[in-house]
Protein backbone atom coordinates (compact mmCIF):
# COMPACT_ATOMS: atom_id res chain seq x y z
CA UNK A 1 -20.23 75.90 -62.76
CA UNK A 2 -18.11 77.95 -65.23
CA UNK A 3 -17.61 80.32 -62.56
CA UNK A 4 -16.28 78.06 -60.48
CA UNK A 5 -14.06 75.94 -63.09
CA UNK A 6 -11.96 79.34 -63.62
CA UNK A 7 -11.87 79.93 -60.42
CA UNK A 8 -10.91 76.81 -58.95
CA UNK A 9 -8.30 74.07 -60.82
CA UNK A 10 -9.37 71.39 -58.76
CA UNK A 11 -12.56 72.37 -59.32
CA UNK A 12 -12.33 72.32 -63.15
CA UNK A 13 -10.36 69.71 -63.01
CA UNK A 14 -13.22 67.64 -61.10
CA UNK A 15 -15.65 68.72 -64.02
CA UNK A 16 -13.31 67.29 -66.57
CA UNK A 17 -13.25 63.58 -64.95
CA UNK A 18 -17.10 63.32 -64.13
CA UNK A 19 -18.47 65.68 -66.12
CA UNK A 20 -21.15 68.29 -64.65
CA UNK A 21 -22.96 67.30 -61.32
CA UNK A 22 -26.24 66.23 -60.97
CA UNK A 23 -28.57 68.94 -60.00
CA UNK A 24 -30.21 66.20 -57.24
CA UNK A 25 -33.43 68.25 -56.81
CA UNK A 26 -36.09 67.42 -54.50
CA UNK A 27 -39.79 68.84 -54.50
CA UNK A 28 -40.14 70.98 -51.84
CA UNK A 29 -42.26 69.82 -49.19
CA UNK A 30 -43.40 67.59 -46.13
CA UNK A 31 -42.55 64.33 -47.35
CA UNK A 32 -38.46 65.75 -48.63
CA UNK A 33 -38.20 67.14 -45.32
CA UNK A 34 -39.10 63.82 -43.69
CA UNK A 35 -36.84 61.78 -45.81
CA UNK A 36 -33.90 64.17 -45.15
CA UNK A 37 -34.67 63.14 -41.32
CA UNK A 38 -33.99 59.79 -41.72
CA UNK A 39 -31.15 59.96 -43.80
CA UNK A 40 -29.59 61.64 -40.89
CA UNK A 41 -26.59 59.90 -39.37
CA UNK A 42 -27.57 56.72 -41.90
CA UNK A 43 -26.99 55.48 -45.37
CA UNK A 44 -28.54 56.94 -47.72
CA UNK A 45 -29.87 53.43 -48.82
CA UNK A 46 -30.68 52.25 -45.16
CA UNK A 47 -32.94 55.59 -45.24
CA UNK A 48 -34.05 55.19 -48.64
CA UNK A 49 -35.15 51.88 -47.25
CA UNK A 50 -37.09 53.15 -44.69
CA UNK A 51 -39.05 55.49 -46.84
CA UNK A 52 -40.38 53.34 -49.01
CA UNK A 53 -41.27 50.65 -46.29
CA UNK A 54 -43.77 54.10 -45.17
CA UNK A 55 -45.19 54.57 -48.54
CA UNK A 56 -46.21 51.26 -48.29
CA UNK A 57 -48.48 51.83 -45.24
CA UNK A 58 -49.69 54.82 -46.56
CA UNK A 59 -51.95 55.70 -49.45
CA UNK A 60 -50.46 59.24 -49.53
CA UNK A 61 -47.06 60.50 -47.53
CA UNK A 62 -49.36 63.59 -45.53
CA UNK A 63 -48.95 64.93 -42.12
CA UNK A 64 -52.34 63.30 -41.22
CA UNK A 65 -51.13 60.17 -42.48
CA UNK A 66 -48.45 60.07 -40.22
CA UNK A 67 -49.87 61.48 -37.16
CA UNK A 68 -52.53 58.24 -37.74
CA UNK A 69 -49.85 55.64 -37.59
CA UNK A 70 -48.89 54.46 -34.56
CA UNK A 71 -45.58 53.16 -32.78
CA UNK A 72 -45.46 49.76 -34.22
CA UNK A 73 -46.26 50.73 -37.57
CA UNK A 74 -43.75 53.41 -37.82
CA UNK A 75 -40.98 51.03 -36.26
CA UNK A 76 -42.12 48.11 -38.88
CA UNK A 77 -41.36 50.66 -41.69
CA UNK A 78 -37.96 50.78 -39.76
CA UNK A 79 -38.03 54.36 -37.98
CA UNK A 80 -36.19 54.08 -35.08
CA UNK A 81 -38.23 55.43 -31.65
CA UNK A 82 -36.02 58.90 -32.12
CA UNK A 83 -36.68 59.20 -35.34
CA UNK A 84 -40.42 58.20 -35.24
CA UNK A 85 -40.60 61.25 -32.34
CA UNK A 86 -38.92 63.70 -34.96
CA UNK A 87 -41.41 62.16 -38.03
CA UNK A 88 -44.82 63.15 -35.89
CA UNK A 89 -43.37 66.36 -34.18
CA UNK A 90 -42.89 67.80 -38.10
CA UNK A 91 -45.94 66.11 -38.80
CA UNK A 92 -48.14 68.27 -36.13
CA UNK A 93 -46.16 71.31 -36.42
CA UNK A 94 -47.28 71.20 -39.67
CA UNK A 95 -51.10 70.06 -39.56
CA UNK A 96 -51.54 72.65 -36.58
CA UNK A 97 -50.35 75.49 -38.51
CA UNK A 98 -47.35 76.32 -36.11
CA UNK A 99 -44.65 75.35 -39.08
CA UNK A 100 -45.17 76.73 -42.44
CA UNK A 101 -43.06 75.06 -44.76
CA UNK A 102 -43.75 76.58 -47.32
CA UNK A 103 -43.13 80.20 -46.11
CA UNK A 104 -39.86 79.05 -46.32
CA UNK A 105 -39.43 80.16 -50.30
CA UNK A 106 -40.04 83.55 -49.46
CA UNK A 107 -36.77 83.51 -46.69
CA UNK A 108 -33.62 84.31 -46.81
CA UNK A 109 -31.02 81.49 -46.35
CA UNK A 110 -29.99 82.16 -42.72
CA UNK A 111 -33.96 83.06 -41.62
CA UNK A 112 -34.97 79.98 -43.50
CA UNK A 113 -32.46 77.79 -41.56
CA UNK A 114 -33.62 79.26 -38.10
CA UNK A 115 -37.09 78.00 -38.82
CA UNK A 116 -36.13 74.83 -39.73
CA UNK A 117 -33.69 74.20 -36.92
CA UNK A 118 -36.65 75.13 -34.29
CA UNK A 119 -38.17 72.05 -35.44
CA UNK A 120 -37.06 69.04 -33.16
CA UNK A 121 -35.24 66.93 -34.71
CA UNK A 122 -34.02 69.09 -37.55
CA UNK A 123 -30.23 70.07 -37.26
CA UNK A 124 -28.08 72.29 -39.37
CA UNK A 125 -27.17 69.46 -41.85
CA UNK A 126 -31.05 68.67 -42.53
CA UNK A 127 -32.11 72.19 -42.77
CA UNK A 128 -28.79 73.08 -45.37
CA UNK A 129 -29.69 69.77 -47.63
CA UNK A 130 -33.45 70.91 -47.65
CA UNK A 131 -32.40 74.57 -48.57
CA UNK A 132 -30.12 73.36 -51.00
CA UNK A 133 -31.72 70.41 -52.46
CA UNK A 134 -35.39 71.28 -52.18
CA UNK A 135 -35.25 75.09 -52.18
CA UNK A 136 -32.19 74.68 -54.89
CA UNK A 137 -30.54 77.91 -53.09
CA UNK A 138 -27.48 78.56 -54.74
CA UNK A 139 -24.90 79.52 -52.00
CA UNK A 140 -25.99 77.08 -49.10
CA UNK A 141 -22.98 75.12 -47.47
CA UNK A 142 -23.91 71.85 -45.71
CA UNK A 143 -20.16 72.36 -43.16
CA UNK A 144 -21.00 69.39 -41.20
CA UNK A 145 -21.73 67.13 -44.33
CA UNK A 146 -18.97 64.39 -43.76
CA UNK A 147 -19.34 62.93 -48.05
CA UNK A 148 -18.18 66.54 -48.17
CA UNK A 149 -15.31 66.88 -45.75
CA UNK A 150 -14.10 63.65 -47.55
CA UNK A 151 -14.29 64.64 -50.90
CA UNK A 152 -12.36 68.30 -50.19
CA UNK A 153 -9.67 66.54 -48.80
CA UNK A 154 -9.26 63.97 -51.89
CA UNK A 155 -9.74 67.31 -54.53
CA UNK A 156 -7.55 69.68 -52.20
CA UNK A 157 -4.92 66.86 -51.38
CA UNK A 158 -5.45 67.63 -47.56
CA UNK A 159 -3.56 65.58 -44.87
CA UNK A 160 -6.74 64.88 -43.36
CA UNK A 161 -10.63 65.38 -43.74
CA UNK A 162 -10.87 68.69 -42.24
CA UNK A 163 -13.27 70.07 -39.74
CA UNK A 164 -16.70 71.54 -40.22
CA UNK A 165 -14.63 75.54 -39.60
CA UNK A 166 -12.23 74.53 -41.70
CA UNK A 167 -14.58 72.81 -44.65
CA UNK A 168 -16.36 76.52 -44.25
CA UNK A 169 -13.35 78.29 -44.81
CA UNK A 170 -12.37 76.43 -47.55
CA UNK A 171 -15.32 77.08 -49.35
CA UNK A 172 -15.21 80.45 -48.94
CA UNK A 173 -13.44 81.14 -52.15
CA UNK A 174 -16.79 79.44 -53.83
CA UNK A 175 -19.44 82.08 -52.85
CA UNK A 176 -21.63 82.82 -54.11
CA UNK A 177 -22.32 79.75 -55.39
CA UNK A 178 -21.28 76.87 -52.65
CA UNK A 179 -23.92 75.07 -53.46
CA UNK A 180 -23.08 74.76 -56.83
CA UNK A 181 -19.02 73.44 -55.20
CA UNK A 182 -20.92 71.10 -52.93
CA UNK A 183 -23.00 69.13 -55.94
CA UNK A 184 -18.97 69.11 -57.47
CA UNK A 185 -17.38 67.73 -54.68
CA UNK A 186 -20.05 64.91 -53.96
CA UNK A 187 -20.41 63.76 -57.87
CA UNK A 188 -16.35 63.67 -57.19
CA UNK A 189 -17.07 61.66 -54.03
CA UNK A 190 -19.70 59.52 -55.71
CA UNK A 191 -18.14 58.69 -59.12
CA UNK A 192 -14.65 57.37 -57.39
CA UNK A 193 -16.75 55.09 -55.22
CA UNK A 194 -19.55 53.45 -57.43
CA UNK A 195 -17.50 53.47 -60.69
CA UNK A 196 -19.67 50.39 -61.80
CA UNK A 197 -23.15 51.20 -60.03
């Protein structure tokens, strides 16, 4: 972060209103994974939701546990019929031994990403907030993150939110630690919109 603040005014300047990010860590692991899936192209609290409507049918959040629900359970908890396929394709890739998820640690960024993006269902976004937030890797750059795009264009003063190229040129300047700009820019994003939550 102190890095960053002399590199960057805006970035420093970010720091000074909100104070240091939160480091929003995740354990590593099936059940992060799964809940990045269904925050995908939702809230965060429609997904949060969700989750804990599944923890309620289950006595523990496991592969098996999943794979031993069935359709109308998993849409009760509120997984759409997508999302449900993506939830028990992760699930058996991962009780048959054909996904190792935690093999991941030991990758780099880029191999770690092309594992997880094999995975149906997992996109770029997912796989950079899982490498970021669960493997807390410290130049990972989630391009296609719109919270993101929104908050560069407030801290930059950009005409417009600007595209997933240009949101990874922009951060450019940041590496090696982009992850470290992102957690900035979305405690930016976050403490201008819930001032009173």
């Amino acid at each position: 972060m102190r890095a960053l603040a002399e590199l960057d005014a805006d970035l420093r300047e970010v720091i000074a209103r909100h104070g240091p990010p939160p480091l929003w860590e995740r354990e590593p692991g099936f059940s992060t994974l799964l809940r990045i899936i269904l925050e995908q192209q939702v809230s965060l609290a429609s997904a949060r939701a969700t989750y804990e409507r599944l923890l309620t049918v289950v006595s523990s959040l496991t592969p098996a546990a999943v794979l031993a629900l069935d359709d109308a359970a998993l849409r009760t908890a509120g997984f759409s019929r997508q999302k449900a396929g993506y939830a028990r394709n992760l699930a058996r890739s991962l009780a048959g031994g054909t996904f190792d998820l935690a093999g991941l640690e030991s990758k780099s960024d880029d191999d770690a990403r092309l594992e997880l993006t094999r995975l149906r269902g997992v996109g770029t976004w997912s796989a950079d907030i899982y490498l970021l937030m669960a493997l807390r890797r410290s130049d990972v750059w989630p391009r296609s993150d719109l919270a993101l795009a929104t908050a560069a264009a407030e801290v930059k003063q950009l005409e417009r939110r600007p595209s997933p190229d240009e949101l990874e040129g922009l951060a450019s300047a940041w590496r090696p630690w982009r992850a470290v700009a992102a957690r900035i820019l979305w405690h930016h994003y976050l403490s201008t919109r819930h001032r009173h939550d």
